[in-house]
C-alpha atoms as a PDB file:
ATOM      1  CA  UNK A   1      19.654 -79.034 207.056  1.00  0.00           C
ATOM      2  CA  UNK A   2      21.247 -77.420 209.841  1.00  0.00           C
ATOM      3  CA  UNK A   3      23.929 -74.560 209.085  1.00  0.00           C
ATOM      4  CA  UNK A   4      26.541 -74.300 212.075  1.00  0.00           C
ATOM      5  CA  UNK A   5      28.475 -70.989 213.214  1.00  0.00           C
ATOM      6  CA  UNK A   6      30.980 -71.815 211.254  1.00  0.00           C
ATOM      7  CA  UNK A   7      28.700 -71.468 208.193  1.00  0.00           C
ATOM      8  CA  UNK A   8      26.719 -68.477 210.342  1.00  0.00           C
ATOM      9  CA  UNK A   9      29.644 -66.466 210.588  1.00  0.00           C
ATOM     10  CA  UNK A  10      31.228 -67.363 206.864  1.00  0.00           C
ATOM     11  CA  UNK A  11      28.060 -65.356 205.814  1.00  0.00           C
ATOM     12  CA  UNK A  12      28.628 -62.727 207.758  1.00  0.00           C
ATOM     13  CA  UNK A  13      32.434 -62.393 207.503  1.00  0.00           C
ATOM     14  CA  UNK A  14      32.350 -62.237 203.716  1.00  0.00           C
ATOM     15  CA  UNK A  15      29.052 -59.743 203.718  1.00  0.00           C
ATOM     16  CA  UNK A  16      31.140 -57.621 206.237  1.00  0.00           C
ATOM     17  CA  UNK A  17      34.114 -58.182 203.732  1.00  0.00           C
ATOM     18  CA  UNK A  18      31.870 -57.280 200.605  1.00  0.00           C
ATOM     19  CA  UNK A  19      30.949 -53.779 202.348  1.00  0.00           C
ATOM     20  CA  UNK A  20      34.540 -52.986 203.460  1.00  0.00           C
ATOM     21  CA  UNK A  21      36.692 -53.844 200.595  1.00  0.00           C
ATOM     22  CA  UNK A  22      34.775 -52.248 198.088  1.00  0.00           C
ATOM     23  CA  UNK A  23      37.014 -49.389 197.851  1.00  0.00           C
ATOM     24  CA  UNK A  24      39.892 -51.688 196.902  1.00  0.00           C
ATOM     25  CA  UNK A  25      41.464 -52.174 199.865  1.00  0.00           C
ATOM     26  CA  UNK A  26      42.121 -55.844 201.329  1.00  0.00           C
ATOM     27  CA  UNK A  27      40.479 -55.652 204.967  1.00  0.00           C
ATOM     28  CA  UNK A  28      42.079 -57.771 207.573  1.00  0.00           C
ATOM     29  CA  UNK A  29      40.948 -60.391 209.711  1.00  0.00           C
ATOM     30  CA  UNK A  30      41.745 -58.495 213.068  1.00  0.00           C
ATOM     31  CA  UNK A  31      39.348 -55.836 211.172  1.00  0.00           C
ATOM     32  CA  UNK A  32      36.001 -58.086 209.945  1.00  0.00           C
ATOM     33  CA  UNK A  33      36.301 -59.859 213.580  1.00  0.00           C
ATOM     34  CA  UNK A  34      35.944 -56.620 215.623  1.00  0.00           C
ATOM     35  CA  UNK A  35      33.424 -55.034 213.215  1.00  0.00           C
ATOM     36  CA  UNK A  36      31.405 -58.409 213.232  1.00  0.00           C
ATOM     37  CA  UNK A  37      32.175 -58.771 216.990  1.00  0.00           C
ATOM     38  CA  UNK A  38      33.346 -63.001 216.499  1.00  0.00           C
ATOM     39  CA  UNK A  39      36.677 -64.695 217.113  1.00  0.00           C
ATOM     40  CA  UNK A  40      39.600 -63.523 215.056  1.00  0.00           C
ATOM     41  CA  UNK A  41      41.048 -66.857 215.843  1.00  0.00           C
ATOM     42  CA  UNK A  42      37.606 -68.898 214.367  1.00  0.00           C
ATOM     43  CA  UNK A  43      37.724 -66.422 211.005  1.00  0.00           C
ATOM     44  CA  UNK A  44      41.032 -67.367 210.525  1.00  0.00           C
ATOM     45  CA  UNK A  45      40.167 -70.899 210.055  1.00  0.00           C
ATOM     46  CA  UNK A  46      37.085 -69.694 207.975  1.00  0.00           C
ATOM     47  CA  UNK A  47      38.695 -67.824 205.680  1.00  0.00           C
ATOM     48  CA  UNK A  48      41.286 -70.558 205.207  1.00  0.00           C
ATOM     49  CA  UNK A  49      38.284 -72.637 203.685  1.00  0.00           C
ATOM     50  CA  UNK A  50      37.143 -69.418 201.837  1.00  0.00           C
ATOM     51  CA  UNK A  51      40.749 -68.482 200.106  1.00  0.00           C
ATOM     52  CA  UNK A  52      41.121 -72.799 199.406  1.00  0.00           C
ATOM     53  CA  UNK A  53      37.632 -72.758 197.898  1.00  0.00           C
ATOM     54  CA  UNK A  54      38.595 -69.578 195.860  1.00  0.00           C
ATOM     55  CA  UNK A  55      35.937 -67.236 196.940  1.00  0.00           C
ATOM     56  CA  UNK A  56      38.606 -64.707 198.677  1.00  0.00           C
ATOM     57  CA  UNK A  57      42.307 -63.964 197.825  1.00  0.00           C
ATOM     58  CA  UNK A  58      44.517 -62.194 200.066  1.00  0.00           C
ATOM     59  CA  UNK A  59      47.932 -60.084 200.512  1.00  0.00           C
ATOM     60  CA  UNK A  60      50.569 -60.219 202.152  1.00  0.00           C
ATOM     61  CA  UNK A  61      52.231 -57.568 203.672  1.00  0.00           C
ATOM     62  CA  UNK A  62      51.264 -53.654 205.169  1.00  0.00           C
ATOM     63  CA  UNK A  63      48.428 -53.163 204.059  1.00  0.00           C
ATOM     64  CA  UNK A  64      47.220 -56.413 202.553  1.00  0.00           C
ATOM     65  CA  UNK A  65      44.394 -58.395 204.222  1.00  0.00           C
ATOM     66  CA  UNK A  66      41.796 -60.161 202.410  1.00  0.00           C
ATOM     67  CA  UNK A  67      39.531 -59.634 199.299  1.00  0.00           C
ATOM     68  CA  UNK A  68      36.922 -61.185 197.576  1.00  0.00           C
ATOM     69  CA  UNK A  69      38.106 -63.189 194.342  1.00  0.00           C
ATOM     70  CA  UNK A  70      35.406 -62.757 192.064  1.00  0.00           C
ATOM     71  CA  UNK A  71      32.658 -59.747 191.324  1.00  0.00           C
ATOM     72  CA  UNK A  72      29.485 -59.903 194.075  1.00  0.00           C
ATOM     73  CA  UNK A  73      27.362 -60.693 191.277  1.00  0.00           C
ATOM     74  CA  UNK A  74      29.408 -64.297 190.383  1.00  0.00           C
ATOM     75  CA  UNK A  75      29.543 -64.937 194.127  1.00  0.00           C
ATOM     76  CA  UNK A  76      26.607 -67.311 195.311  1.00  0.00           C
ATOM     77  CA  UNK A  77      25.381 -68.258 198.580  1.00  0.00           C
ATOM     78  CA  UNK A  78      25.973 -71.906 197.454  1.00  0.00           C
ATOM     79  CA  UNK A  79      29.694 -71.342 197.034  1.00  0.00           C
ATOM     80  CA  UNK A  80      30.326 -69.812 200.262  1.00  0.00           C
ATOM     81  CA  UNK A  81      27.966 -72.411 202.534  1.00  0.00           C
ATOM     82  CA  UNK A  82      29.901 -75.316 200.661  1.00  0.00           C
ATOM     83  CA  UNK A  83      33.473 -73.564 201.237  1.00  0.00           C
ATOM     84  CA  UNK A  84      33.020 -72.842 204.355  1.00  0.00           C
ATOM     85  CA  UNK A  85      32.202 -77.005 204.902  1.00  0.00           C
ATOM     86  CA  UNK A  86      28.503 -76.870 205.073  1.00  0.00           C
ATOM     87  CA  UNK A  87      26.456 -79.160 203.412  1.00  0.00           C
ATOM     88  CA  UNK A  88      22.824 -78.634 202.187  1.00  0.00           C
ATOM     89  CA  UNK A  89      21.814 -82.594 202.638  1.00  0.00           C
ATOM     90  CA  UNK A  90      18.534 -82.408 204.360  1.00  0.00           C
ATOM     91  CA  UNK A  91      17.951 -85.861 204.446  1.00  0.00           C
ATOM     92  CA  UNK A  92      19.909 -88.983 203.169  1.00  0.00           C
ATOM     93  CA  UNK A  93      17.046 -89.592 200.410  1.00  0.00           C
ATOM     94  CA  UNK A  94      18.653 -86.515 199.081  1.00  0.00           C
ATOM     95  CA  UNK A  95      22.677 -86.111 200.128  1.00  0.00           C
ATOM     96  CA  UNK A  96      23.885 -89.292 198.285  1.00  0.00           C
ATOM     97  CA  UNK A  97      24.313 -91.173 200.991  1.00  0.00           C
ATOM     98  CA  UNK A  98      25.727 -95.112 200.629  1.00  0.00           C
ATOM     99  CA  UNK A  99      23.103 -96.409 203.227  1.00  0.00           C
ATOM    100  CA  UNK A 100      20.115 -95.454 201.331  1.00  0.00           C
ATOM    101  CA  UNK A 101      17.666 -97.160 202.275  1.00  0.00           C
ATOM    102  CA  UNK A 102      16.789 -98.674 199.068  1.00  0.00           C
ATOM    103  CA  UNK A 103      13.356 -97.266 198.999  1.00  0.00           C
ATOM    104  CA  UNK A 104      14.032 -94.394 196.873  1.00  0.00           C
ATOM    105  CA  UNK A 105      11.735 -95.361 193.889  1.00  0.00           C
ATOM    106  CA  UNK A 106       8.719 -96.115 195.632  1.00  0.00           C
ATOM    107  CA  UNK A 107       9.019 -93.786 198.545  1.00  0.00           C
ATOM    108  CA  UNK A 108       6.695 -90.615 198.742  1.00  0.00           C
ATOM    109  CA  UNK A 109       8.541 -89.267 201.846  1.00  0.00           C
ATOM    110  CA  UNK A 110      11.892 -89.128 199.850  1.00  0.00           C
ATOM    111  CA  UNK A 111       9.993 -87.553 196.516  1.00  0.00           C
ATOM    112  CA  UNK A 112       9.313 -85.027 199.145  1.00  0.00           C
ATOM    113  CA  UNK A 113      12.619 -84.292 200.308  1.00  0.00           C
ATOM    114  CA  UNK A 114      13.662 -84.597 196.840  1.00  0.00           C
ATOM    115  CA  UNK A 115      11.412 -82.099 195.988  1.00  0.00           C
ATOM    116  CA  UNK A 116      12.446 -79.499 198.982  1.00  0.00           C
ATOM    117  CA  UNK A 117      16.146 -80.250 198.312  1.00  0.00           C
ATOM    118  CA  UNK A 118      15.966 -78.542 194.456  1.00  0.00           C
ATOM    119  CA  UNK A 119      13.658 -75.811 196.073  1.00  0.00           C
ATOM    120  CA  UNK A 120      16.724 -75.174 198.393  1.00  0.00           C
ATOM    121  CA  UNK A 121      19.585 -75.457 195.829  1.00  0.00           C
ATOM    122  CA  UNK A 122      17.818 -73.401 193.316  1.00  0.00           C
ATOM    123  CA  UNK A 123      17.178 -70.797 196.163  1.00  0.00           C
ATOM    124  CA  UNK A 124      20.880 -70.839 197.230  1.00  0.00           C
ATOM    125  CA  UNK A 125      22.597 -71.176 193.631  1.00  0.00           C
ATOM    126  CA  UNK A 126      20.555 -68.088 192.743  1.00  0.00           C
ATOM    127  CA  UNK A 127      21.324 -65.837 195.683  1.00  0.00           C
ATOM    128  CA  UNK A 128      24.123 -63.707 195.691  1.00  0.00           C
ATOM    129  CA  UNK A 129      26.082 -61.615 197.391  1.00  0.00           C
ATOM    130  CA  UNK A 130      25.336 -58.945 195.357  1.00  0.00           C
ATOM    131  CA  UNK A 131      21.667 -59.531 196.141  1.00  0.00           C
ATOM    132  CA  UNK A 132      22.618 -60.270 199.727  1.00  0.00           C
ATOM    133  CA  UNK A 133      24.855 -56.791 199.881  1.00  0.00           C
ATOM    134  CA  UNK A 134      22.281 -54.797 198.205  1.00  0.00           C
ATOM    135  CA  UNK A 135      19.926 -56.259 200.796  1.00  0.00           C
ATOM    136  CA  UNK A 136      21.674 -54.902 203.965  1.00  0.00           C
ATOM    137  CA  UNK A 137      21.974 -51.621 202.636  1.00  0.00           C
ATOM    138  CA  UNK A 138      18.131 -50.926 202.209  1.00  0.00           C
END
Protein backbone atom coordinates (compact mmCIF):
# COMPACT_ATOMS: atom_id res chain seq x y z
CA UNK A 1 0.00 0.00 0.00
CA UNK A 2 1.20 3.17 -1.17
CA UNK A 3 -0.92 6.44 -0.29
CA UNK A 4 -0.31 9.26 -3.02
CA UNK A 5 -0.47 13.21 -2.40
CA UNK A 6 -3.63 13.19 -3.30
CA UNK A 7 -4.48 10.97 -0.29
CA UNK A 8 -1.37 12.94 1.70
CA UNK A 9 -2.94 16.12 1.37
CA UNK A 10 -6.86 14.83 1.81
CA UNK A 11 -5.49 14.15 5.39
CA UNK A 12 -4.20 17.17 5.88
CA UNK A 13 -6.83 19.40 4.20
CA UNK A 14 -9.65 17.94 6.27
CA UNK A 15 -7.37 17.97 9.72
CA UNK A 16 -6.66 21.68 8.76
CA UNK A 17 -10.52 21.89 8.06
CA UNK A 18 -11.40 20.07 11.46
CA UNK A 19 -9.25 22.84 13.43
CA UNK A 20 -10.67 25.83 11.49
CA UNK A 21 -14.29 25.23 11.21
CA UNK A 22 -14.87 24.35 14.58
CA UNK A 23 -16.31 27.58 15.44
CA UNK A 24 -19.03 27.09 12.83
CA UNK A 25 -17.82 28.78 10.16
CA UNK A 26 -17.36 27.03 6.59
CA UNK A 27 -13.51 27.73 5.75
CA UNK A 28 -12.69 28.10 2.14
CA UNK A 29 -10.50 26.42 -0.12
CA UNK A 30 -8.33 29.59 -0.96
CA UNK A 31 -8.06 29.47 3.08
CA UNK A 32 -6.99 25.49 3.97
CA UNK A 33 -4.52 25.81 0.76
CA UNK A 34 -2.53 28.81 2.11
CA UNK A 35 -2.64 27.63 5.75
CA UNK A 36 -1.54 24.06 4.54
CA UNK A 37 0.80 25.72 1.97
CA UNK A 38 -0.59 23.06 -1.26
CA UNK A 39 -2.38 23.89 -4.50
CA UNK A 40 -5.75 25.52 -4.23
CA UNK A 41 -6.30 24.19 -7.65
CA UNK A 42 -5.34 20.21 -6.45
CA UNK A 43 -7.82 20.74 -3.13
CA UNK A 44 -10.38 21.67 -5.29
CA UNK A 45 -10.40 18.41 -6.98
CA UNK A 46 -9.93 16.78 -3.46
CA UNK A 47 -12.59 18.11 -1.89
CA UNK A 48 -14.80 17.33 -4.89
CA UNK A 49 -14.16 13.55 -3.92
CA UNK A 50 -14.63 14.55 -0.19
CA UNK A 51 -18.21 16.51 -0.61
CA UNK A 52 -19.26 13.27 -3.37
CA UNK A 53 -18.16 10.78 -0.71
CA UNK A 54 -20.13 12.83 1.96
CA UNK A 55 -17.45 13.52 4.41
CA UNK A 56 -17.68 17.54 3.82
CA UNK A 57 -20.66 19.77 2.77
CA UNK A 58 -20.27 23.18 1.65
CA UNK A 59 -21.99 26.78 1.03
CA UNK A 60 -22.44 28.78 -1.30
CA UNK A 61 -22.19 32.25 -1.17
CA UNK A 62 -20.17 35.19 1.23
CA UNK A 63 -19.16 33.55 3.64
CA UNK A 64 -19.74 29.90 2.86
CA UNK A 65 -16.77 27.57 2.18
CA UNK A 66 -16.60 24.12 3.29
CA UNK A 67 -17.48 22.02 6.44
CA UNK A 68 -17.21 18.76 7.66
CA UNK A 69 -20.57 16.64 7.31
CA UNK A 70 -20.54 14.56 10.20
CA UNK A 71 -19.14 14.97 14.08
CA UNK A 72 -15.01 14.22 14.27
CA UNK A 73 -15.83 11.35 16.29
CA UNK A 74 -18.06 9.47 13.21
CA UNK A 75 -15.33 10.58 10.81
CA UNK A 76 -12.69 7.70 10.17
CA UNK A 77 -9.47 7.65 8.53
CA UNK A 78 -10.94 4.84 6.32
CA UNK A 79 -13.62 7.12 4.92
CA UNK A 80 -11.46 9.89 3.98
CA UNK A 81 -8.38 7.60 2.33
CA UNK A 82 -11.24 5.78 0.28
CA UNK A 83 -12.99 9.25 -0.73
CA UNK A 84 -10.27 10.78 -1.58
CA UNK A 85 -9.59 7.50 -4.24
CA UNK A 86 -7.07 5.64 -2.26
CA UNK A 87 -7.17 2.17 -1.87
CA UNK A 88 -5.73 0.08 1.05
CA UNK A 89 -4.99 -3.20 -1.32
CA UNK A 90 -1.55 -4.17 -0.32
CA UNK A 91 -1.33 -6.99 -2.38
CA UNK A 92 -3.76 -8.72 -4.89
CA UNK A 93 -4.06 -11.85 -2.37
CA UNK A 94 -5.91 -9.24 -0.48
CA UNK A 95 -7.68 -6.32 -2.89
CA UNK A 96 -10.07 -8.73 -4.75
CA UNK A 97 -8.40 -8.79 -7.62
CA UNK A 98 -9.83 -11.05 -10.86
CA UNK A 99 -6.25 -12.40 -11.65
CA UNK A 100 -5.71 -14.10 -8.45
CA UNK A 101 -3.52 -16.31 -8.77
CA UNK A 102 -5.50 -19.19 -7.70
CA UNK A 103 -3.25 -20.07 -4.88
CA UNK A 104 -5.12 -18.44 -2.22
CA UNK A 105 -5.98 -21.61 -0.13
CA UNK A 106 -2.76 -23.11 0.09
CA UNK A 107 -0.58 -20.07 0.02
CA UNK A 108 1.26 -18.94 3.31
CA UNK A 109 2.53 -15.69 1.66
CA UNK A 110 -1.14 -14.55 0.98
CA UNK A 111 -2.36 -15.78 4.75
CA UNK A 112 0.24 -13.24 5.48
CA UNK A 113 -0.95 -10.42 3.63
CA UNK A 114 -4.29 -11.47 4.62
CA UNK A 115 -3.33 -11.21 7.95
CA UNK A 116 -1.55 -7.53 7.63
CA UNK A 117 -4.49 -6.32 5.49
CA UNK A 118 -7.20 -6.72 8.70
CA UNK A 119 -4.31 -5.33 10.95
CA UNK A 120 -4.47 -2.25 8.57
CA UNK A 121 -8.29 -1.92 8.15
CA UNK A 122 -8.94 -2.39 11.76
CA UNK A 123 -6.19 0.32 12.42
CA UNK A 124 -7.76 2.74 9.87
CA UNK A 125 -11.63 1.99 10.55
CA UNK A 126 -10.80 2.78 14.18
CA UNK A 127 -8.91 6.04 13.80
CA UNK A 128 -10.57 9.14 13.74
CA UNK A 129 -10.40 12.43 13.25
CA UNK A 130 -11.30 13.16 16.48
CA UNK A 131 -8.38 11.04 17.65
CA UNK A 132 -6.30 12.45 14.82
CA UNK A 133 -7.40 16.30 15.90
CA UNK A 134 -6.90 15.68 19.48
CA UNK A 135 -3.50 14.35 18.43
CA UNK A 136 -2.12 17.58 16.81
CA UNK A 137 -3.12 19.62 19.54
CA UNK A 138 -0.93 17.85 22.28
Amino acid sequence: MRITTKGRYALRAIIALAETSQEGNPASIKSIAERENLSAEFLEQIFFNLRRAGVISSVRGPGGGFYLSRPLAEISLLDIIEASGEGLGISPCVCGKEEDCGRDETCAAGAVWRELDSHLRTFVTSKTLEDIVGVSRN
